[in-house]
C-alpha atoms as a PDB file:
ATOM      1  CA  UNK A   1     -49.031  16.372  67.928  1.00  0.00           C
ATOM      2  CA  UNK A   2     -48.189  14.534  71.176  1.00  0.00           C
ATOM      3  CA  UNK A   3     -51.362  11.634  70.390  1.00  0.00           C
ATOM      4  CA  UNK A   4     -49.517  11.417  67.214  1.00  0.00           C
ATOM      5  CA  UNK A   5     -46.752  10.932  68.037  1.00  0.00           C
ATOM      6  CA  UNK A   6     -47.757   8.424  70.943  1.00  0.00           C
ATOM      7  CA  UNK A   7     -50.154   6.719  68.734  1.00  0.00           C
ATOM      8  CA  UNK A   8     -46.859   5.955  65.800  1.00  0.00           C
ATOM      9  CA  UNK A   9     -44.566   4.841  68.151  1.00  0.00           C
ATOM     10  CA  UNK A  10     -46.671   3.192  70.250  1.00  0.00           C
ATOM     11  CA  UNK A  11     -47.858   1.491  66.619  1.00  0.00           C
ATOM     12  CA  UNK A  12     -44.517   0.226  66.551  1.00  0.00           C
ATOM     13  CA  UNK A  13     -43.995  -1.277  69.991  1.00  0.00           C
ATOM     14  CA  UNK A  14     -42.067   1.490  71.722  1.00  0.00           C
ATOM     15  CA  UNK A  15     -43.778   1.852  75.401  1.00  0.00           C
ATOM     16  CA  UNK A  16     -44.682   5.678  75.355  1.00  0.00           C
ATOM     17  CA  UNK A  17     -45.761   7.698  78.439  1.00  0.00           C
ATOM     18  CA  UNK A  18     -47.411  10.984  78.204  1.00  0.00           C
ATOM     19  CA  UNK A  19     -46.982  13.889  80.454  1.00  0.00           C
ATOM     20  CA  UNK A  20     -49.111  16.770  80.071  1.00  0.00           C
ATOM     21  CA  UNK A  21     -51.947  19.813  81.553  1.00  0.00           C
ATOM     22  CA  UNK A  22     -55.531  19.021  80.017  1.00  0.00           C
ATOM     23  CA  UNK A  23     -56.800  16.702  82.581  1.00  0.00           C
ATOM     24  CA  UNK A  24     -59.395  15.959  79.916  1.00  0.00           C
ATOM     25  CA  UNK A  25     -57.026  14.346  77.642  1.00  0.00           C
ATOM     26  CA  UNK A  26     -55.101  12.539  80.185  1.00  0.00           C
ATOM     27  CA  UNK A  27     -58.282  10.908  81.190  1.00  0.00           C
ATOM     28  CA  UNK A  28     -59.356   9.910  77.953  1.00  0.00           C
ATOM     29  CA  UNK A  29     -56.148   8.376  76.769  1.00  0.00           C
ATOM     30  CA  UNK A  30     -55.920   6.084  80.221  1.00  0.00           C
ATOM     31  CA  UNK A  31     -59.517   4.959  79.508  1.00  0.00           C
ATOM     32  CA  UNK A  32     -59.543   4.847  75.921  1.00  0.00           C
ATOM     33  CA  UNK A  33     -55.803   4.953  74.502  1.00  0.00           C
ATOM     34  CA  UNK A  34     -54.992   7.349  71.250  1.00  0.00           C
ATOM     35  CA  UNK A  35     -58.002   6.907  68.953  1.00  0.00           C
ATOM     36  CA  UNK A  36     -56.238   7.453  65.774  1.00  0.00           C
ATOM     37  CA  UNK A  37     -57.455   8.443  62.519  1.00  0.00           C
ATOM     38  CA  UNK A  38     -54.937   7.995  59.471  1.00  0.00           C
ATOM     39  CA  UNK A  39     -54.987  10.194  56.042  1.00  0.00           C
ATOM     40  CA  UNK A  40     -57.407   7.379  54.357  1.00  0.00           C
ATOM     41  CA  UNK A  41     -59.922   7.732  57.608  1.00  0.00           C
ATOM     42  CA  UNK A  42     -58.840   4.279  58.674  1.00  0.00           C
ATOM     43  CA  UNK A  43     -59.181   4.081  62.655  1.00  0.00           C
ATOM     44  CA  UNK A  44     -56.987   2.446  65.072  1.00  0.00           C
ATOM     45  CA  UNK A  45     -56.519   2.731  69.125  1.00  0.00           C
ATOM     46  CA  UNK A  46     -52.977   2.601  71.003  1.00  0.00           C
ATOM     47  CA  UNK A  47     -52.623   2.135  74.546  1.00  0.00           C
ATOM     48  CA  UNK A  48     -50.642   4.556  76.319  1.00  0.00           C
ATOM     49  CA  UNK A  49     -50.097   5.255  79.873  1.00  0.00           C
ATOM     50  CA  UNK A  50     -51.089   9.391  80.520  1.00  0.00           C
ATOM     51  CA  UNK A  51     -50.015  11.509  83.732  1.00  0.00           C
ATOM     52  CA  UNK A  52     -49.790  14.950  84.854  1.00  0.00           C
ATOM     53  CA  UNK A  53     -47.411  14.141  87.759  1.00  0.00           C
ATOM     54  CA  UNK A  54     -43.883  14.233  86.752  1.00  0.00           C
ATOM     55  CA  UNK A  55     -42.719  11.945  89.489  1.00  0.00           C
ATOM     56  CA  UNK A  56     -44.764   9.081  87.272  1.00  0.00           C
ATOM     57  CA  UNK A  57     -42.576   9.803  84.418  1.00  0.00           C
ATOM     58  CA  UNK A  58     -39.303   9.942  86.453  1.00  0.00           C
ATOM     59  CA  UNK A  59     -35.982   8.053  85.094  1.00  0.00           C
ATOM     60  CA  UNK A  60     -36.921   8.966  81.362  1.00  0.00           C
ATOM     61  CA  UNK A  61     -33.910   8.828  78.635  1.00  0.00           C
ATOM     62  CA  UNK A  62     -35.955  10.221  76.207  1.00  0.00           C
ATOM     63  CA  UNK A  63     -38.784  12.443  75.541  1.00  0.00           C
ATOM     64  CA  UNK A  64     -40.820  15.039  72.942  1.00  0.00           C
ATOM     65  CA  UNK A  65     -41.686  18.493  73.731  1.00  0.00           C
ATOM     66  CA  UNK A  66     -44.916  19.163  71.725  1.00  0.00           C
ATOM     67  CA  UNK A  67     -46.743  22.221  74.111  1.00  0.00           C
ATOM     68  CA  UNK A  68     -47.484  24.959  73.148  1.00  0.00           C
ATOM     69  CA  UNK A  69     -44.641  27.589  72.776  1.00  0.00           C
ATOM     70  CA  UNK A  70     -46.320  29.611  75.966  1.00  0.00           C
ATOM     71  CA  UNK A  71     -46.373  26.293  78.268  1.00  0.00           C
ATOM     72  CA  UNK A  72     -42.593  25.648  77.469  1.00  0.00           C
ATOM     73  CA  UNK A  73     -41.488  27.101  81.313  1.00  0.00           C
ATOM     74  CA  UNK A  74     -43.690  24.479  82.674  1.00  0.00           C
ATOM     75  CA  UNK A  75     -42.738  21.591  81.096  1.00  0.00           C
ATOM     76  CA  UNK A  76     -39.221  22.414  81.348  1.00  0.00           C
ATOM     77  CA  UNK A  77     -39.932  22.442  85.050  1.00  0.00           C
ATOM     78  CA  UNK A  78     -41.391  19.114  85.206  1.00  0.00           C
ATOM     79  CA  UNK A  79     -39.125  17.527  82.798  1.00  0.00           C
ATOM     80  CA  UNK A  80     -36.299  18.430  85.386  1.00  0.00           C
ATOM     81  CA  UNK A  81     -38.010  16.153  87.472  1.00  0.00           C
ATOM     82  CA  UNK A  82     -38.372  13.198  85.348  1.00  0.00           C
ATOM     83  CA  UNK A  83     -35.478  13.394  82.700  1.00  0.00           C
ATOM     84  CA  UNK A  84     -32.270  11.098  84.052  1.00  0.00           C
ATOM     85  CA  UNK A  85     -29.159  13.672  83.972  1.00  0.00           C
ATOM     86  CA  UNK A  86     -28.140  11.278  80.853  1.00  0.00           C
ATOM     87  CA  UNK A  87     -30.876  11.860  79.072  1.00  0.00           C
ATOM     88  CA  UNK A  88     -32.111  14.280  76.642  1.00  0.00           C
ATOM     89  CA  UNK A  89     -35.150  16.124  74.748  1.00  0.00           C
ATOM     90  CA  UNK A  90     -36.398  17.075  71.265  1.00  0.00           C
ATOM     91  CA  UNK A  91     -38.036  19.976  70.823  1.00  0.00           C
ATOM     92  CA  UNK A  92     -40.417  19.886  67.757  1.00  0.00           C
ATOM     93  CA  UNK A  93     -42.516  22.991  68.941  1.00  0.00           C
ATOM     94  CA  UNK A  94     -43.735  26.115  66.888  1.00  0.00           C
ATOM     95  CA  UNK A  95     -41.969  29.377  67.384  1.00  0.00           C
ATOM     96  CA  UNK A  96     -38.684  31.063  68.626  1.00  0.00           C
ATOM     97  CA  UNK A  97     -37.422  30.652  71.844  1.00  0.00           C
ATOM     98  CA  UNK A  98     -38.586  27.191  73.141  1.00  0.00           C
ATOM     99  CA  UNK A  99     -34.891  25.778  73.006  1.00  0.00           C
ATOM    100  CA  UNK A 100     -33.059  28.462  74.968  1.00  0.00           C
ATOM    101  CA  UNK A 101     -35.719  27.927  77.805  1.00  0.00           C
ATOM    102  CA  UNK A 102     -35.655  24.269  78.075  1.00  0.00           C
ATOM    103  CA  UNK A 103     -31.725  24.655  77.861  1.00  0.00           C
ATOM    104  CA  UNK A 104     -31.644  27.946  80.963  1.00  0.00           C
ATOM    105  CA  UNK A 105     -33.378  25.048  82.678  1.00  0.00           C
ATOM    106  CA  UNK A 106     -32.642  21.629  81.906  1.00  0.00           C
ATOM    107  CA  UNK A 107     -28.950  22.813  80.657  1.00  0.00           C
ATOM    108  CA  UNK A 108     -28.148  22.279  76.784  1.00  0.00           C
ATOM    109  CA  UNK A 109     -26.809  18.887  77.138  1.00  0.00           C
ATOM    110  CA  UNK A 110     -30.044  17.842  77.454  1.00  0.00           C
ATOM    111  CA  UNK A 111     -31.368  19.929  75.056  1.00  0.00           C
ATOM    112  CA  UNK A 112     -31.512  19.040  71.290  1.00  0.00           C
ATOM    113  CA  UNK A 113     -33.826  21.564  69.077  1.00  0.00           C
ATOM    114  CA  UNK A 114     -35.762  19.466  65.927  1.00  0.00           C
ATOM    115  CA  UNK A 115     -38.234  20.529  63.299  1.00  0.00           C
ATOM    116  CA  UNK A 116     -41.097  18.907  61.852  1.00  0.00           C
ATOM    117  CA  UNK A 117     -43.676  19.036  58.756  1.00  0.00           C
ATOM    118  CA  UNK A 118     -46.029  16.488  60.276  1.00  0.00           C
ATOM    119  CA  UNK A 119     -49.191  17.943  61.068  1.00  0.00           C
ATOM    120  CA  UNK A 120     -51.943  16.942  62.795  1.00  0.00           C
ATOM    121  CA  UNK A 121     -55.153  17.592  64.219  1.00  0.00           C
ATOM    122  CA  UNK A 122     -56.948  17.135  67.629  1.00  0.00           C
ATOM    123  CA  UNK A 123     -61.231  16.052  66.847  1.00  0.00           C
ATOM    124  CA  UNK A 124     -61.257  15.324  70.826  1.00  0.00           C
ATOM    125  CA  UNK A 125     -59.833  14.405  74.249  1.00  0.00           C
ATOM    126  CA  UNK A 126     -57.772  11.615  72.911  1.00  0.00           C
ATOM    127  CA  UNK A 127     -58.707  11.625  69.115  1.00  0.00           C
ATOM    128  CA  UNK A 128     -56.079  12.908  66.605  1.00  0.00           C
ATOM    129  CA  UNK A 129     -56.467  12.656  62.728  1.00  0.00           C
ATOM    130  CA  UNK A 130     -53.153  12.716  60.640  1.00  0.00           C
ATOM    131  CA  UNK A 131     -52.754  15.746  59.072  1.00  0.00           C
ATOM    132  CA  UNK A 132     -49.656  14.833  56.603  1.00  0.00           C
ATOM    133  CA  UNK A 133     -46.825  12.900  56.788  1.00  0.00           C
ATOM    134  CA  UNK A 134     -43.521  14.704  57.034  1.00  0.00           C
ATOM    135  CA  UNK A 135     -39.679  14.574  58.003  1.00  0.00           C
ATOM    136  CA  UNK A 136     -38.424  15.240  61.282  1.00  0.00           C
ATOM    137  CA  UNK A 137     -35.039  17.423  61.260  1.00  0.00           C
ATOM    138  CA  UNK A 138     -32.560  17.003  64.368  1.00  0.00           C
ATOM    139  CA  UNK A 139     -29.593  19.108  65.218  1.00  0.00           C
ATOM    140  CA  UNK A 140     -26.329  17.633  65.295  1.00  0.00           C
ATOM    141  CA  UNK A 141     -25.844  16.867  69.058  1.00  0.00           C
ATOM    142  CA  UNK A 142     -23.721  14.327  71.691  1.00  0.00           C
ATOM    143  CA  UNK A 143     -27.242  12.565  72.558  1.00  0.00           C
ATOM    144  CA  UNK A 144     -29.049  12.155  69.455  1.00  0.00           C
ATOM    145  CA  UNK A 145     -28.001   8.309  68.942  1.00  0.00           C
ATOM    146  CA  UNK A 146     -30.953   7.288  70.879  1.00  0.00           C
ATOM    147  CA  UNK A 147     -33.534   9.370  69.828  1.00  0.00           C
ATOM    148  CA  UNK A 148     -33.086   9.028  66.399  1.00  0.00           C
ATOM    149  CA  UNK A 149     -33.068   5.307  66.482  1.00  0.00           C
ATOM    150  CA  UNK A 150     -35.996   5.259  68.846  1.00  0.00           C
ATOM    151  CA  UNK A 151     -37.800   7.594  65.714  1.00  0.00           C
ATOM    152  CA  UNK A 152     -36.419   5.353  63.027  1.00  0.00           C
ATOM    153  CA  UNK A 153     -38.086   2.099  64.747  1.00  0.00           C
ATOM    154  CA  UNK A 154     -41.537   3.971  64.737  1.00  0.00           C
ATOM    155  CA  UNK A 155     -41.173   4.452  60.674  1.00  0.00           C
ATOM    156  CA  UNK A 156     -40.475   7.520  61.266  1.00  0.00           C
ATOM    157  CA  UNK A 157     -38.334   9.528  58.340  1.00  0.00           C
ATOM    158  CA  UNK A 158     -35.582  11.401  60.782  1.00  0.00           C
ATOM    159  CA  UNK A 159     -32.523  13.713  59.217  1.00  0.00           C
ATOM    160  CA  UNK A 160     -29.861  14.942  61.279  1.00  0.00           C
ATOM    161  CA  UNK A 161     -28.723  18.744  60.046  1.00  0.00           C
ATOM    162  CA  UNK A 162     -25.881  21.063  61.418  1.00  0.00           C
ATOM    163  CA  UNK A 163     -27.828  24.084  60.806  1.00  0.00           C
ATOM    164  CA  UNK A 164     -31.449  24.277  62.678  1.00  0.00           C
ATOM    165  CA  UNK A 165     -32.025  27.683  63.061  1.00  0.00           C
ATOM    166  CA  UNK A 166     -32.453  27.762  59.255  1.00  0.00           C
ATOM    167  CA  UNK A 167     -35.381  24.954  59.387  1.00  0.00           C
ATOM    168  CA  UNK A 168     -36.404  26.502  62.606  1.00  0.00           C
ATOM    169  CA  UNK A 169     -36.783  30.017  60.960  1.00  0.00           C
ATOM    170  CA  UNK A 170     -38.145  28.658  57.699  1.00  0.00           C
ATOM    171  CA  UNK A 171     -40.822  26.892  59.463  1.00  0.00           C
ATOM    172  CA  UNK A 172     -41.695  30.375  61.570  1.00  0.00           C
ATOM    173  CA  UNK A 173     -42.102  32.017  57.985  1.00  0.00           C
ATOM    174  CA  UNK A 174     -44.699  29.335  57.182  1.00  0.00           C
ATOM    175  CA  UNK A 175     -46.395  29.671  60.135  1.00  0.00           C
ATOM    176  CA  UNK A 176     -46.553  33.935  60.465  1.00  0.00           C
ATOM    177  CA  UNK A 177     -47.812  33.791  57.165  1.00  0.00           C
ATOM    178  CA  UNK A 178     -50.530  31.441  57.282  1.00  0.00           C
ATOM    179  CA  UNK A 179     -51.798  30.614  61.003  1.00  0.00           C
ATOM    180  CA  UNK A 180     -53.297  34.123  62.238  1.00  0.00           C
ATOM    181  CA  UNK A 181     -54.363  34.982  58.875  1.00  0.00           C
ATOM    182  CA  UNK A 182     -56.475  31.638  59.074  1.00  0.00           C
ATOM    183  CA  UNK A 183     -57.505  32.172  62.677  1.00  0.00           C
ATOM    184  CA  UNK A 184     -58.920  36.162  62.348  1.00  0.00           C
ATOM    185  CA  UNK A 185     -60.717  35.110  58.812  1.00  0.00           C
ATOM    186  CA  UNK A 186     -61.590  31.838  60.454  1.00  0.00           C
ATOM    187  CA  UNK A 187     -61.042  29.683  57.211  1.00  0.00           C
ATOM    188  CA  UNK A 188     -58.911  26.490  56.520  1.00  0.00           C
ATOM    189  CA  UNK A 189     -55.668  27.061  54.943  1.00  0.00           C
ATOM    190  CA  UNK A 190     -56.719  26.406  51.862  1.00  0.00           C
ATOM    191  CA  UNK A 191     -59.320  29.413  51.505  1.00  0.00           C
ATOM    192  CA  UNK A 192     -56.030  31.806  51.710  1.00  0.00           C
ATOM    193  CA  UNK A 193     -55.371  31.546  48.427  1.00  0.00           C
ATOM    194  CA  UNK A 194     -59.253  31.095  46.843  1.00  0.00           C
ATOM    195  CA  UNK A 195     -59.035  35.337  47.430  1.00  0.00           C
ATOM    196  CA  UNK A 196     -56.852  38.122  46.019  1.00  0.00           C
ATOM    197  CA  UNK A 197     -56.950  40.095  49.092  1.00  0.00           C
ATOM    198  CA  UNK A 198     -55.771  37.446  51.577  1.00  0.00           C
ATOM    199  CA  UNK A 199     -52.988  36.110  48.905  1.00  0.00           C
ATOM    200  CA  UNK A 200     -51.723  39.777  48.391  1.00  0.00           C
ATOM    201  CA  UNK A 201     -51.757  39.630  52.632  1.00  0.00           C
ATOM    202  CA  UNK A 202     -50.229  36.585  53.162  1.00  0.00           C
ATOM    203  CA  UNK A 203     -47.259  37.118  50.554  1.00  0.00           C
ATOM    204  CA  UNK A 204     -46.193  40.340  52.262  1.00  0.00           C
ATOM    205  CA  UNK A 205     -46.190  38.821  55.124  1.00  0.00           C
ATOM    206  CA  UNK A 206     -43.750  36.283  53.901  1.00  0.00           C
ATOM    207  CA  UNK A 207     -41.371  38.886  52.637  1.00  0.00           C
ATOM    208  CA  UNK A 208     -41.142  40.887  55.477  1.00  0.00           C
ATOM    209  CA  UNK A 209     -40.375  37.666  57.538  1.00  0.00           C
ATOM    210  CA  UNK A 210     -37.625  36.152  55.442  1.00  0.00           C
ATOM    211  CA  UNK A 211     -36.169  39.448  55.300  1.00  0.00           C
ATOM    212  CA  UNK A 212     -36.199  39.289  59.315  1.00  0.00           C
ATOM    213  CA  UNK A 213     -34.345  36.472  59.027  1.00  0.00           C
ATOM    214  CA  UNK A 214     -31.945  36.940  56.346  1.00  0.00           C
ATOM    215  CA  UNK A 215     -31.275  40.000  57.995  1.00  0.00           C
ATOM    216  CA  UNK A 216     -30.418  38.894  61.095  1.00  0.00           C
ATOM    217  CA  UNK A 217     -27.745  36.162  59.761  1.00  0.00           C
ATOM    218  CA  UNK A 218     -30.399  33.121  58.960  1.00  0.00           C
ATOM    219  CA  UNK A 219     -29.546  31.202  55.396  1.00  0.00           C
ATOM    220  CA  UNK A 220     -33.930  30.146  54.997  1.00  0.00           C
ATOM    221  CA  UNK A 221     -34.000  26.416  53.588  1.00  0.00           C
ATOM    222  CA  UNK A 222     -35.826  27.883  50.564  1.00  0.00           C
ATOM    223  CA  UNK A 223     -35.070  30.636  47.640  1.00  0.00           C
ATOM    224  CA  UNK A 224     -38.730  31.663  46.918  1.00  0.00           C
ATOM    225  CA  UNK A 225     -40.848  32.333  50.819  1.00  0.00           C
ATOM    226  CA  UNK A 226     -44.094  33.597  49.068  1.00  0.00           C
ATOM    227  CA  UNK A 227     -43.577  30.291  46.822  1.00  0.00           C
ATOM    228  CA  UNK A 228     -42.998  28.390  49.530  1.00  0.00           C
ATOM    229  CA  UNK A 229     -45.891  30.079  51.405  1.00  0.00           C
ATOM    230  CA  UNK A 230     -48.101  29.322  48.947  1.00  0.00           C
ATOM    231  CA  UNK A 231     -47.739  25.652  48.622  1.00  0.00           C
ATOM    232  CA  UNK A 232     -47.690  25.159  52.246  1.00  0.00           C
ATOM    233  CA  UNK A 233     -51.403  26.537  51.798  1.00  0.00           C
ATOM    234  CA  UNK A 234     -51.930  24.539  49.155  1.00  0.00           C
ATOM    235  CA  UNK A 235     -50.672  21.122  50.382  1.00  0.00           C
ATOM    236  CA  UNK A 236     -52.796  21.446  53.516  1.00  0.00           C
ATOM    237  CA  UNK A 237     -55.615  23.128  52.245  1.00  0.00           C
ATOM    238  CA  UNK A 238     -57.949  21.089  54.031  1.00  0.00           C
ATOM    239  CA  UNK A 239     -56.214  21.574  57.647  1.00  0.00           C
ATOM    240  CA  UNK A 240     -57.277  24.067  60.163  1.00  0.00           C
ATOM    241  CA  UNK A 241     -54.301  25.954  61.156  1.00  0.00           C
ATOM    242  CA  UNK A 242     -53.737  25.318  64.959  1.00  0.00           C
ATOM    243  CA  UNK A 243     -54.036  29.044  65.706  1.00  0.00           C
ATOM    244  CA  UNK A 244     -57.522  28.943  64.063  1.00  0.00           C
ATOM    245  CA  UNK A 245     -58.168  26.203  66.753  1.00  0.00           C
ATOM    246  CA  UNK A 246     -56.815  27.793  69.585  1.00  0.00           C
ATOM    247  CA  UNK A 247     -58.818  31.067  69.007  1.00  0.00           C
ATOM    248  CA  UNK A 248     -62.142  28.855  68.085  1.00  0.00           C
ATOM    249  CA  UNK A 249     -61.995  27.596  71.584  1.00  0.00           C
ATOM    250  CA  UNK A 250     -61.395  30.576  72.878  1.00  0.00           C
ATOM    251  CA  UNK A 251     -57.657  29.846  74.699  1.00  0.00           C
ATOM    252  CA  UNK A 252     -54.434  31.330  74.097  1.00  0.00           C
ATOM    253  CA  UNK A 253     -52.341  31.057  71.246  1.00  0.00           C
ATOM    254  CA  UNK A 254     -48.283  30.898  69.986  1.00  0.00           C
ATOM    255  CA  UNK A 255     -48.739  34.367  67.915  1.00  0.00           C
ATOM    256  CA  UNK A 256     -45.866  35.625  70.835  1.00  0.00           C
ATOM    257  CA  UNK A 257     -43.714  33.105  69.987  1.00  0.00           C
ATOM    258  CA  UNK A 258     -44.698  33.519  66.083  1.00  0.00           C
ATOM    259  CA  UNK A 259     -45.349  37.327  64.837  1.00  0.00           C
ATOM    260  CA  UNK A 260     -44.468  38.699  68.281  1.00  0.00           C
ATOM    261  CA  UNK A 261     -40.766  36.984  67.711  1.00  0.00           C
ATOM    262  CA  UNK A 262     -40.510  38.128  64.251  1.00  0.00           C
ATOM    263  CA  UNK A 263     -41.604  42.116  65.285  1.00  0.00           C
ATOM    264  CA  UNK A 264     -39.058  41.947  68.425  1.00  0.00           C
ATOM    265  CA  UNK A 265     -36.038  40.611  66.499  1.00  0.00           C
ATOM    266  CA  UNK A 266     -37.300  42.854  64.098  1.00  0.00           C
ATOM    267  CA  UNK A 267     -37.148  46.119  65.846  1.00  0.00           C
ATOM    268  CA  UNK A 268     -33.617  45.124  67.463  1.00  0.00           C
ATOM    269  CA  UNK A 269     -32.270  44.685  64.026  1.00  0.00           C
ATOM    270  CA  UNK A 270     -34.156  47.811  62.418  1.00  0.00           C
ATOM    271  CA  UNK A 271     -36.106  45.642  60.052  1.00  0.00           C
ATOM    272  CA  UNK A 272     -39.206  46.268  58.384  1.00  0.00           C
ATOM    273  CA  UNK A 273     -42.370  44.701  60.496  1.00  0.00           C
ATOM    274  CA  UNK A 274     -45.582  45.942  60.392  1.00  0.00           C
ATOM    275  CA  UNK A 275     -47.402  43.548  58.793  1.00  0.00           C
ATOM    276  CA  UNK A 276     -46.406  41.315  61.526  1.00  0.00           C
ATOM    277  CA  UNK A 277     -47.060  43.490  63.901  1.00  0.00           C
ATOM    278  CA  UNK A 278     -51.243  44.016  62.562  1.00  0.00           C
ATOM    279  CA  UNK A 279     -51.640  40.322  62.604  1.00  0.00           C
ATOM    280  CA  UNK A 280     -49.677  39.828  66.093  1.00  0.00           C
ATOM    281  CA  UNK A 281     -52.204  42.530  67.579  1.00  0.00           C
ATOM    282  CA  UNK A 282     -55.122  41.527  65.810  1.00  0.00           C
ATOM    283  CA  UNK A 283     -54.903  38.141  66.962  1.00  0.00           C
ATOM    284  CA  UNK A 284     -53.985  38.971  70.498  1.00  0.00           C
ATOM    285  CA  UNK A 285     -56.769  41.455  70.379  1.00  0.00           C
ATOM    286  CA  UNK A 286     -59.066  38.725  69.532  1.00  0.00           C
ATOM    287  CA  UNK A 287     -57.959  36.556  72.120  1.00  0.00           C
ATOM    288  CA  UNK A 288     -57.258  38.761  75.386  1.00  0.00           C
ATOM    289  CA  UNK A 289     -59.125  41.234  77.225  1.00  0.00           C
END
C-alpha cells in the first residue's frame, strides 16, 4: 500500500519520501523507483526517494502510516523523529489499536485515524499492482486541511467523516471474515464463496463480529455484514488477501490486531467469539512456533 500510494502521488507531482524496514524494498525503489502496474496491466515507474533512517525524513508536515498493525510501535518511534510538532499523520492501517499507539506516542494532535478500500498488491521489492480503486475516509480533525488537499491533488477520492470507528470497525468485519479464512485454505478471495462450507464459515464469522461491535456501542456503516462480506469477496475475487501473503512467505501477520481484537473486546464485553477465536489460533498456529 505504501508503493501505491507513492507511485499516485508521485504520478501527480507531489515529491514523496518513503520511510520503512525491508531493506530490500528500500533498495529497489532508490534504484528502480515504484514499478507500477494499473488494473488494465499498463506499467509505469515513479521516482521516489526511500530510507530507513528517520533523520532523512526529518521536518515532514505530512505522512501515511501503511505497516503492518504489529510494526505500528516502531514507526511511531521514528515518526517522532521526523514529523515537525505542526505536523500530522493518517493512519490507513488494518486492525484495532494502531491510532491509540501512534497518539500514546506522537500525542493525538498529530494523530488523525483514516480508512481505505484501495487495495493493492506487492509482485516484488518495488513492484505493486493496483488492486481496486477506492475512497479514503478521514476523521474530522484540526490538521486535516493539508492532507486532504495533498490527497485531492493526487486524484485521489478523500471524504472527511465525524464517526471513524464505525468505518474502522466495518472494515475489521471485512477483514476477520475473509483474510485468515483465505490464508489457512490458501485460496484467493474469490474461492470463499465457490464452496458451501467456507461460505457457511465465513458468514458466521461476520455475525459474531458485527455483533462485537454493535455490542460494544459501534453504529457498522452497513445493515447486512454477511451481505457485505460477501461482496467484498466477490469484488476482489481475484486478490490474494494480504494475510494469505504474509503466511505464504512465512512472516507474521495482523490476525492480533484482527480476530485477536475482536475475541479480547469480546470477552470484556461478554460477547459471543469463538469463531474468531478458531481462526485467530489457527492462523497463529500456522505461523509461530
Amino acid at each position: 500500500m505504501a508503493s501505491l500510494f507513492a507511485a499516485l502521488l508521485s504520478a501527480n507531482g507531489i515529491k514523496v519520501k518513503m520511510l520503512g524496514s525491508w531493506k530490500e524494498n528500500v533498495n529497489a525503489l532508490n534504484e528502480n523507483g515504484v514499478h507500477f502496474i494499473d488494473q488494465n496491466g499498463n506499467e509505469s515507474i515513479f521516482r521516489v526517494e526511500a530510507f530507513d533512517d528517520p533523520e532523512k525524513c526529518k521536518g515532514s508536515q505530512f505522512a501515511i502510516v501503511l505497516v503492518k498493525s504489529y510494526q505500528t510501535s516502531k514507526a511511531a518511534i521514528l515518526l517522532d523523529r521526523c514529523l515537525r510538532a505542526d505536523g500530522v499523520v493518517l493512519t490507513l492501517q488494518n486492525g484495532l489499536g494502531n491510532y491509540e499507539i501512534l497518539a500514546s506516542k506522537l500525542g493525538s494532535e498529530r494523530v488523525v485515524s483514516g480508512v481505505t478500500t484501495m487495495g493493492a498488491t506487492s509482485i516484488a521489492p518495488g513492484i505493486v499492482r493496483l488492486g481496486g480503486a477506492g475512497v479514503i475516509s478521514i476523521g474530522d480533525h484540526a490538521r486535516i486541511k493539508f492532507p486532504v488537499m495533498i490527497l485531492r491533488q493526487a486524484g485521489l477520492e478523500v471524504e472527511v467523516v465525524e464517526d471513524t470507528d464505525s468505518l474502522v470497525w466495518g472494515k475489521l468485519v471485512i477483514n476477520a471474515s475473509i483474510n485468515p479464512l483465505t490464508a489457512i485454505l490458501e485460496v484467493k478471495n474469490g474461492v470463499l464463496l465457490e464452496n458451501p462450507n467456507s461460505v457457511e464459515i465465513m458468514n458466521m464469522v461476520a455475525n459474531e463480529s458485527a455483533n462485537v461491535a454493535v455490542r460494544n456501542g459501534v453504529k457498522l456503516p452497513y445493515e447486512d455484514p454477511v451481505l457485505m462480506v460477501q461482496s467484498v469477496a466477490y469484488k476482489t475475487a481475484a486478490n490474494y488477501s494480504s494475510m494469505y501473503i504474509d503466511v505464504q512467505r512465512g512472516g507474521l501477520t495482523e490476525i492480533d490486531a484482527i480476530n485477536g481484537a475482536i475475541v479480547k473486546i469480546g470477552e470484556e464485553i461478554g460477547a459471543a467469539i469463538e469463531n474468531n477465536r478458531l481462526l485467530w489460533k489457527l492462523v497463529k498456529a500456522m505461523t509461530e512456533n
